[in-house]
Protein backbone atom coordinates (compact mmCIF):
# COMPACT_ATOMS: atom_id res chain seq x y z
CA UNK A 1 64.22 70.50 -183.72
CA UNK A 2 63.03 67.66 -186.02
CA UNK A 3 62.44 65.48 -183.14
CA UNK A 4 60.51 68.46 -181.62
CA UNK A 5 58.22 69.00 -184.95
CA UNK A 6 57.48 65.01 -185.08
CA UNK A 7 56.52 64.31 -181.61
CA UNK A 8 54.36 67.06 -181.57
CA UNK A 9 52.49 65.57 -184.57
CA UNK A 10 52.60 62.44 -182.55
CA UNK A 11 50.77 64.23 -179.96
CA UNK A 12 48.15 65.29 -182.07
CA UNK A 13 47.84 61.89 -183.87
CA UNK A 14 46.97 60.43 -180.47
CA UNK A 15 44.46 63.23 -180.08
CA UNK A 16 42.89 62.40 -183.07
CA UNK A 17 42.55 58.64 -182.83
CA UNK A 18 40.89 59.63 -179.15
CA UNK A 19 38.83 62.26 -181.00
CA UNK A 20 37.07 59.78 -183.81
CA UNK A 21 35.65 57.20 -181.40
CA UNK A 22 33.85 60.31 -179.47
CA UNK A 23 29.66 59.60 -179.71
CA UNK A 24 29.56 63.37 -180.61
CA UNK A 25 31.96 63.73 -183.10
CA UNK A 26 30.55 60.85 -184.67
CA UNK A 27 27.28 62.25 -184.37
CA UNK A 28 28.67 65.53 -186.39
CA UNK A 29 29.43 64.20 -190.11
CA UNK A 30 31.32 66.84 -191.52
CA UNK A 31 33.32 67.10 -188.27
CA UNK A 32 33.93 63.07 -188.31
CA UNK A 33 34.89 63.18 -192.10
CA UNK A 34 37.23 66.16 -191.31
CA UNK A 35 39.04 64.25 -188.48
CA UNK A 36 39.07 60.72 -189.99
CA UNK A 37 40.66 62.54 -193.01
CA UNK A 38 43.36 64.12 -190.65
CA UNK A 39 43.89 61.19 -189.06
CA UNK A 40 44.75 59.41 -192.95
CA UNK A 41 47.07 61.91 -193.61
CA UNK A 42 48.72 62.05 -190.02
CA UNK A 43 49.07 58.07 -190.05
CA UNK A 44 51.83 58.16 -192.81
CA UNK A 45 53.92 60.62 -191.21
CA UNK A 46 53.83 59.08 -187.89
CA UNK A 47 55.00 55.48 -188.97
CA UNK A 48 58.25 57.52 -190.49
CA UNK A 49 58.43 59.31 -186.83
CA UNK A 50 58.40 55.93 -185.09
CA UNK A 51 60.88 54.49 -187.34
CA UNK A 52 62.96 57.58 -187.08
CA UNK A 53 63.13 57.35 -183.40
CA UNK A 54 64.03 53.92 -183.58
CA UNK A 55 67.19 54.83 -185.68
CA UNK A 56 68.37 57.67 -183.56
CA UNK A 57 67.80 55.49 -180.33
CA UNK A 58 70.01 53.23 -181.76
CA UNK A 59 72.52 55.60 -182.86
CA UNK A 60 72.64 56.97 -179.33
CA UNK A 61 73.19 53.19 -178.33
CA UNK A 62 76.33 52.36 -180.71
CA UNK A 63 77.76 56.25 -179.52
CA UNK A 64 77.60 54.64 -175.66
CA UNK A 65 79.49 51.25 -176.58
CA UNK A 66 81.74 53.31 -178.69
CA UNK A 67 82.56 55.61 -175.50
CA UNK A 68 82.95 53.07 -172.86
CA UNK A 69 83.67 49.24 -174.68
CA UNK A 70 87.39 47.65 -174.66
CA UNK A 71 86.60 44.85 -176.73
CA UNK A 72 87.78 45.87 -180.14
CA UNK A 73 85.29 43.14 -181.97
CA UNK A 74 82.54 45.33 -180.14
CA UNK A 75 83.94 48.45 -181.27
CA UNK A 76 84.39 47.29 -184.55
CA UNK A 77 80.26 46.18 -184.80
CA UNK A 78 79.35 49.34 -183.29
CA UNK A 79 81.29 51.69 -185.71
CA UNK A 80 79.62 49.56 -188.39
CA UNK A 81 76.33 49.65 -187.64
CA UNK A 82 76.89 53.57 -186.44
CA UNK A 83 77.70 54.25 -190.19
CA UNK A 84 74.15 52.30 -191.44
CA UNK A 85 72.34 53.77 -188.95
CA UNK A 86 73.76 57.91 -189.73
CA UNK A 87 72.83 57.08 -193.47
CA UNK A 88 69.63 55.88 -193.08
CA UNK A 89 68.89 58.68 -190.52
CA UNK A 90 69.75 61.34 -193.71
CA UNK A 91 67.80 59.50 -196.02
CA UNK A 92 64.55 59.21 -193.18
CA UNK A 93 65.20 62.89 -192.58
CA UNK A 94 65.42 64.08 -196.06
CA UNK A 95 62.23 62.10 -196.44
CA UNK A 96 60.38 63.95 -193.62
CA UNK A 97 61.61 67.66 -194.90
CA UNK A 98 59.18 66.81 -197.59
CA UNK A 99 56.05 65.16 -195.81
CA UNK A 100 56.55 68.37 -193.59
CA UNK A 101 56.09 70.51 -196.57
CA UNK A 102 52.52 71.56 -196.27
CA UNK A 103 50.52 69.98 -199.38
CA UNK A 104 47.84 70.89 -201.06
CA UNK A 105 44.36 70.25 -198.52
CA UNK A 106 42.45 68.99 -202.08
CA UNK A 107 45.04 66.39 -202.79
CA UNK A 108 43.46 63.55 -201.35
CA UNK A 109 40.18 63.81 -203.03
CA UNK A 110 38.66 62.50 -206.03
CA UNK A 111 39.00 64.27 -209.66
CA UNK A 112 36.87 65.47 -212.18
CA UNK A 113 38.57 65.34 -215.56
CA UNK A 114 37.54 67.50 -218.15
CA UNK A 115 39.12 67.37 -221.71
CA UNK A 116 38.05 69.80 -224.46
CA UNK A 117 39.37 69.40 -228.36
CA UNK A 118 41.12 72.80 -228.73
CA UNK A 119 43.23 73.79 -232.45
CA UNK A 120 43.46 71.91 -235.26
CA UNK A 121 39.88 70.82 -236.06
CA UNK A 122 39.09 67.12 -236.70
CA UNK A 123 42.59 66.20 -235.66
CA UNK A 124 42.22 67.85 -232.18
CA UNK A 125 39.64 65.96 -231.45
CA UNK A 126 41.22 62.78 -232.31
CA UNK A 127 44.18 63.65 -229.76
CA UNK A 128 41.89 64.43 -227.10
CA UNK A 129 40.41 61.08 -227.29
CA UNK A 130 44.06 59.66 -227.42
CA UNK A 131 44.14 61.84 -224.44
CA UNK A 132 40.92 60.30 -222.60
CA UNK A 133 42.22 56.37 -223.48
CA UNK A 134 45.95 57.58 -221.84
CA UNK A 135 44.11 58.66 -218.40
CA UNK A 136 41.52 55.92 -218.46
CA UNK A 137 44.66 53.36 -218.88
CA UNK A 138 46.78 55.15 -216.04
CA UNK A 139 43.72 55.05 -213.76
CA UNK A 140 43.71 51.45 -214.56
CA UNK A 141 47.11 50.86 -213.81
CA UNK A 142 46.36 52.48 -210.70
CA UNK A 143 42.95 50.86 -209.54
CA UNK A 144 41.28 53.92 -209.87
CA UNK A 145 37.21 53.88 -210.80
CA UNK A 146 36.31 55.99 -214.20
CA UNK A 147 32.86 56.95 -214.80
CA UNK A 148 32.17 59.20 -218.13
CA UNK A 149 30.21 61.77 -216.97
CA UNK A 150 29.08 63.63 -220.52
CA UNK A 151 30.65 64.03 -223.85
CA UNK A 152 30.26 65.64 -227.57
CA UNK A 153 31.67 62.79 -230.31
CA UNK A 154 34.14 64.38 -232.87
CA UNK A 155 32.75 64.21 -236.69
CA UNK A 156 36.13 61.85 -237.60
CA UNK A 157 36.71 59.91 -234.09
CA UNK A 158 37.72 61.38 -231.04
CA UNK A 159 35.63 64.20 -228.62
CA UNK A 160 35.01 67.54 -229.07
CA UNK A 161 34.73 67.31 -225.44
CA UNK A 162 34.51 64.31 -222.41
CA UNK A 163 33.65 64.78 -218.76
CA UNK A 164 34.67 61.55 -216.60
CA UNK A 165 34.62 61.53 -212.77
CA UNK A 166 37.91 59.41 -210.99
CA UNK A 167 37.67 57.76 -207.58
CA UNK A 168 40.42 56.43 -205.90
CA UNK A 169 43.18 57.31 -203.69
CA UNK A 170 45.10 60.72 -203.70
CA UNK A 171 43.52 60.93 -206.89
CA UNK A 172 43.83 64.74 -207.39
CA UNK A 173 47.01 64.74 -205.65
CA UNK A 174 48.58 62.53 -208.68
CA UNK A 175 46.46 63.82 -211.44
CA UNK A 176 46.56 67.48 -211.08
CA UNK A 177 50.18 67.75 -212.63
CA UNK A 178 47.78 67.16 -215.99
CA UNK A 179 45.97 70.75 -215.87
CA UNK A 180 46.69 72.34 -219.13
CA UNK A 181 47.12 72.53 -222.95
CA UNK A 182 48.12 69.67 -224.27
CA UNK A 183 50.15 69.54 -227.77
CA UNK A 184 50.46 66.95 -230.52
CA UNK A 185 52.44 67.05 -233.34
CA UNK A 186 51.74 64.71 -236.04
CA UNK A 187 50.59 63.69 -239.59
CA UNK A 188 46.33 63.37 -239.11
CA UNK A 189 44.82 60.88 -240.60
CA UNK A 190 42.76 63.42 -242.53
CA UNK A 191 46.06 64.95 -244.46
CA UNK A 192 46.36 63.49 -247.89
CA UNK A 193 50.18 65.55 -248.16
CA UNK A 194 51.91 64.07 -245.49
CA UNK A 195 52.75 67.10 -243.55
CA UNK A 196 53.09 67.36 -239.65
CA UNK A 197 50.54 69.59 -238.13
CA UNK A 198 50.16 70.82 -234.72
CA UNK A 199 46.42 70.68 -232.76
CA UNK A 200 46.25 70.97 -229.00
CA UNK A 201 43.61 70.00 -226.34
CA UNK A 202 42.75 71.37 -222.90
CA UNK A 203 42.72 68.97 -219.77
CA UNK A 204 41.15 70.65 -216.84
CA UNK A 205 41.49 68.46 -212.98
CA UNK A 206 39.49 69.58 -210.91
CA UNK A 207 39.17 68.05 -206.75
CA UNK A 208 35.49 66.68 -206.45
CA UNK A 209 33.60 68.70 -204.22
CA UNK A 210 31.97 66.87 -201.31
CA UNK A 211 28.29 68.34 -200.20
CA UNK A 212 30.17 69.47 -197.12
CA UNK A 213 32.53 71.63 -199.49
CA UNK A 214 29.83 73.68 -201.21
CA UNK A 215 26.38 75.17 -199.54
CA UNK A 216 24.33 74.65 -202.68
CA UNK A 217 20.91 76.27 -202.69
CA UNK A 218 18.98 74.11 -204.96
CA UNK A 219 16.45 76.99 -205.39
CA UNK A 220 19.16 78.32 -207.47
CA UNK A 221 19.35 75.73 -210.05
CA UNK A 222 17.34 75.35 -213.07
CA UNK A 223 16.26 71.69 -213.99
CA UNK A 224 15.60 71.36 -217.43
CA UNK A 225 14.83 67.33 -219.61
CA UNK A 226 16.06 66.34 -222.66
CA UNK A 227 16.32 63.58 -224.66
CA UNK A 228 19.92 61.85 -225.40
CA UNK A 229 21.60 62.27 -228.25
CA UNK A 230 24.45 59.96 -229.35
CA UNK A 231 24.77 56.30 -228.59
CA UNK A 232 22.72 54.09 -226.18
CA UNK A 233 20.67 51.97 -228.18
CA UNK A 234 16.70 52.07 -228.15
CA UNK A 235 16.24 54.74 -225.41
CA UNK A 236 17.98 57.48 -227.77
CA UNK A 237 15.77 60.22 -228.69
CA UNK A 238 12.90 58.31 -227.47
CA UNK A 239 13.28 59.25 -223.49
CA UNK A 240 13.93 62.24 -221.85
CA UNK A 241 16.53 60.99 -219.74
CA UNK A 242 19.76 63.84 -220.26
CA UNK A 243 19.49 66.61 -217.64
CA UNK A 244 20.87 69.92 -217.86
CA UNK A 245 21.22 71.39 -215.23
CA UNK A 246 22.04 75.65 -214.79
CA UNK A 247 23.49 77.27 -211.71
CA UNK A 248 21.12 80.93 -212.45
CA UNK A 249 23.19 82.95 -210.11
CA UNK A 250 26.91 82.09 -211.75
CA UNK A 251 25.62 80.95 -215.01
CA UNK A 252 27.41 77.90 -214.97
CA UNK A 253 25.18 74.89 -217.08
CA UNK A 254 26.27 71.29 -216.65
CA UNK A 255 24.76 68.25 -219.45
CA UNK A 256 24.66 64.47 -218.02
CA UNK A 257 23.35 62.13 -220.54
CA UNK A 258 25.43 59.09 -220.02
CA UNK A 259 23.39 57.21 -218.27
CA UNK A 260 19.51 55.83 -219.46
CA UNK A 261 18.20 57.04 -215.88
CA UNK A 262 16.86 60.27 -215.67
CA UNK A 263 17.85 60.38 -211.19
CA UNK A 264 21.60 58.93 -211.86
CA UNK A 265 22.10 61.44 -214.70
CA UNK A 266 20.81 64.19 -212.28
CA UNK A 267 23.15 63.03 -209.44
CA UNK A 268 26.07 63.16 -211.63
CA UNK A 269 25.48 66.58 -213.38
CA UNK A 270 24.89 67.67 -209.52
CA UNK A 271 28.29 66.68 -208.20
CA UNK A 272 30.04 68.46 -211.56
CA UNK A 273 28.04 71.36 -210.65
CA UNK A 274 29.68 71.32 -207.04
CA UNK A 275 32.84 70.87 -208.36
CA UNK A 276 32.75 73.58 -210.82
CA UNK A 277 31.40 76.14 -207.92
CA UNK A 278 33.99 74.66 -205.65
CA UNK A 279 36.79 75.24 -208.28
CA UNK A 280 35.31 78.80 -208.49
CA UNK A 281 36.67 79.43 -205.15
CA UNK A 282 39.74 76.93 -205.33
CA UNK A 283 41.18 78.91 -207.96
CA UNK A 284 41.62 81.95 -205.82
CA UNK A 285 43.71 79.84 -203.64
CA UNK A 286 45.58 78.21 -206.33
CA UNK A 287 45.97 82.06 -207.67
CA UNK A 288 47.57 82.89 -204.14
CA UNK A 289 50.02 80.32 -204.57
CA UNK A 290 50.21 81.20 -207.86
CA UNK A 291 51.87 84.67 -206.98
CA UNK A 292 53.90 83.32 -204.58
CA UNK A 293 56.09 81.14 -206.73
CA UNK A 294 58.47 81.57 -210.03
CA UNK A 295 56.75 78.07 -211.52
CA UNK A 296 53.84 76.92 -210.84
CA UNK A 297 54.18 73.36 -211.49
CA UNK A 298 51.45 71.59 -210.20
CA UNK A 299 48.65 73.54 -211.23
CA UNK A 300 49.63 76.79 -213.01
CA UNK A 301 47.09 78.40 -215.26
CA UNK A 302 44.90 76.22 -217.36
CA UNK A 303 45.65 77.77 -220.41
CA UNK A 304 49.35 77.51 -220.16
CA UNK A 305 51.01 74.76 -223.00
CA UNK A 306 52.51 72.27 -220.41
CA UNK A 307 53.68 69.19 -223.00
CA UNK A 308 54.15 68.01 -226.61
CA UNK A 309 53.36 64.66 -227.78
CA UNK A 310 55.74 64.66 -231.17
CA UNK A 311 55.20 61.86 -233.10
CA UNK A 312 57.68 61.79 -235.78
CA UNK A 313 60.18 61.79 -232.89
CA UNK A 314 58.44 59.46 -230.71
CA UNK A 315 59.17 61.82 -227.94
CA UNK A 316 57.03 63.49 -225.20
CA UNK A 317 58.21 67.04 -223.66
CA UNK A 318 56.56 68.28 -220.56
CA UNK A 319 57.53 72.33 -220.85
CA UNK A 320 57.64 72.82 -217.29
CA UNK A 321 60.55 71.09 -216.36
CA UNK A 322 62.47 70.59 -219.41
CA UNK A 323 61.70 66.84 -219.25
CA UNK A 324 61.70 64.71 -222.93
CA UNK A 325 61.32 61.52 -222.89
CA UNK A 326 61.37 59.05 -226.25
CA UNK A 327 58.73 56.51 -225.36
CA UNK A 328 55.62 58.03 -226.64
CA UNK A 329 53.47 54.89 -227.43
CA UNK A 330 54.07 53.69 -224.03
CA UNK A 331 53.06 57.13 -222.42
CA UNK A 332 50.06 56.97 -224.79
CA UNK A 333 49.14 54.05 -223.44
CA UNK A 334 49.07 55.33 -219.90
CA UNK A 335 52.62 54.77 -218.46
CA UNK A 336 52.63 58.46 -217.41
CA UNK A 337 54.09 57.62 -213.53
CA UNK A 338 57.73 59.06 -214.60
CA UNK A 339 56.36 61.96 -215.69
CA UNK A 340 54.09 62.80 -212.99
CA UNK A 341 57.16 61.54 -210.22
CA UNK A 342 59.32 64.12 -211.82
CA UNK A 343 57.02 66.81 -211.23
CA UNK A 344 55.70 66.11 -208.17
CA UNK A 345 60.05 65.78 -207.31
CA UNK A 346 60.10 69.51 -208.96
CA UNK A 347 57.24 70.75 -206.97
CA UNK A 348 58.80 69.56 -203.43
CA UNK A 349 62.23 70.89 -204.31
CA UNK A 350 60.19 74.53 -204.88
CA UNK A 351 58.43 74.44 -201.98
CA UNK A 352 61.46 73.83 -199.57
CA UNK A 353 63.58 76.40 -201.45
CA UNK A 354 60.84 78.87 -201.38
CA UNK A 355 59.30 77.52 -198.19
CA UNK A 356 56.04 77.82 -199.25
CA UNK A 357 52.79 76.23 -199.10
């Protein structure tokens, strides 16, 4: 049944590589995106197929010289390598259940990462620029790209809110795990008393929209100029460089003031505002899902408390799966893997109970 389920993927594979060196399809960019982007995600799964087959051929093999050798050396080699081979076979299959398990068709896209400073004043927006220098490190670690998009400077350090895009691989795939309020419990640097208080940010991930993704009308957006506010030298107040940019139908308004160019801040408050009336319509499907499961672990709703940064303790608790771990400067500085393996572990073990999407 397995065997069945893989070469048929196989089969389609080979379609696919046929398919993307076809004049026409080439010819046809959302098409050729669509199937080079298949053929990416088929790739993976078809190396494990080939190396499966290879095990269970030579299972097959060691059965035969089991069945019909005399030479007890022979028998002996056989029966050992048998026992490798039926282990490895469990492990490659156990593997397979999950790349079988239907993931989410955003994963391998870019991110946009939105973090907003929510309770606590001052203090929350301190945290949620601890939160912004934990992702930037982790996309480091990772070799991702991060490009700050727009953001409102807290009065004592920190944002009131940053917008940053993140290129890379699977990047939504890995960082979506992060959607939700974030809590931190600590003594701010603004309390005199020494007393622990508790502020919270938001983090919102959202998958990048490609111009494929989204039919945007630009007769339906509202261009306005403004000058830059903030830091970046001589051109501050002086040129109208920051774009705002307002979708009239939805309502939805998007700043870009990072850079000192008027056309790159317009291009990057254009892509947010494809992502934002993308992830209008992604959250119905993530609502779907949403109604389907018990937890939602991966994405959930964005206004769900999903971990607690206690300081006192040095430990980090991520809600959702009951997972505390005591090595909050390290997570703080971006080693949030373990975390993020856990609940992507969680998430797979869901889905093949529940068989589910």
């Amino acid at each position: 049944m397995l065997l069945e389920k893989l070469e048929a993927i196989n089969n389609r594979f080979k379609e696919v590589s046929q398919l993307i060196t076809d004049p026409d399809i080439i010819a046809d960019m959302k098409r050729y995106i669509q199937l080079n982007k298949e053929y990416k995600d088929l790739e993976e799964i078809v190396d494990v197929y080939h190396e499966y087959k290879n095990v269970t051929d030579n299972i097959k093999s060691s059965r035969e010289i089991l069945s019909n050798e005399k030479d007890e050396e022979f028998r002996e080699m056989a029966k050992m390598e048998l026992d490798e081979l039926s282990e490895k076979k469990e492990d490659l299959e156990d593997k397979i259940k999950i790349m079988l398990v239907p993931s989410d068709p955003q994963d391998g896209k870019n991110a946009i990462v939105e973090i907003r400073a929510g309770t606590g004043g001052d203090e929350a927006a301190i945290f949620a620029g601890d939160l912004f220098r934990m992702y930037t490190k982790f996309c480091e670690k990772k070799g991702w790209k991060t490009e700050i998009v727009d953001m409102n400077e807290g009065t004592s350090g920190g944002f009131k809110e940053i917008v940053f895009n993140v290129s890379g691989n699977k990047v939504y795939g890995t960082l979506k795990y992060e959607s939700g309020v974030h809590r931190v419990q600590r003594v701010p640097q603004t309390e005199t008393q020494g007393r622990v208080h508790t502020s919270a940010a938001t983090v919102a991930i959202l998958p990048e929209a490609d111009e494929f993704d989204i039919d945007l009308k630009m007769s339906d957006v509202r261009k306005d100029t403004y000058c830059s506010s903030g830091p970046g030298g001589q051109s501050v107040n002086t040129t109208y460089s920051a774009i705002r940019l307002t979708h009239v139908p939805s309502g939805i308004v998007v700043t870009c003031q990072d850079q000192k160019s008027q056309i790159k801040n317009f291009e990057k408050a254009l892509k947010v505002l494809r992502t934002r009336l993308f992830d209008m319509e992604y959250k119905k499907y993530l609502d779907e899902i949403a109604s389907q499961r018990k937890t939602m672990v991966s994405t959930g709703d964005r206004s769900a408390k999903i971990r607690t940064y206690n300081y006192p303790q040095g430990r980090v608790t991520d809600h959702r799966i009951s997972l505390t771990l005591y090595n909050l400067s390290a997570i703080m500085d971006g080693e949030i893997q373990e975390i993020i393996d856990a609940l992507q572990v969680a998430e797979n073990a869901e889905k093949l109970k529940e068989g589910v999407a």
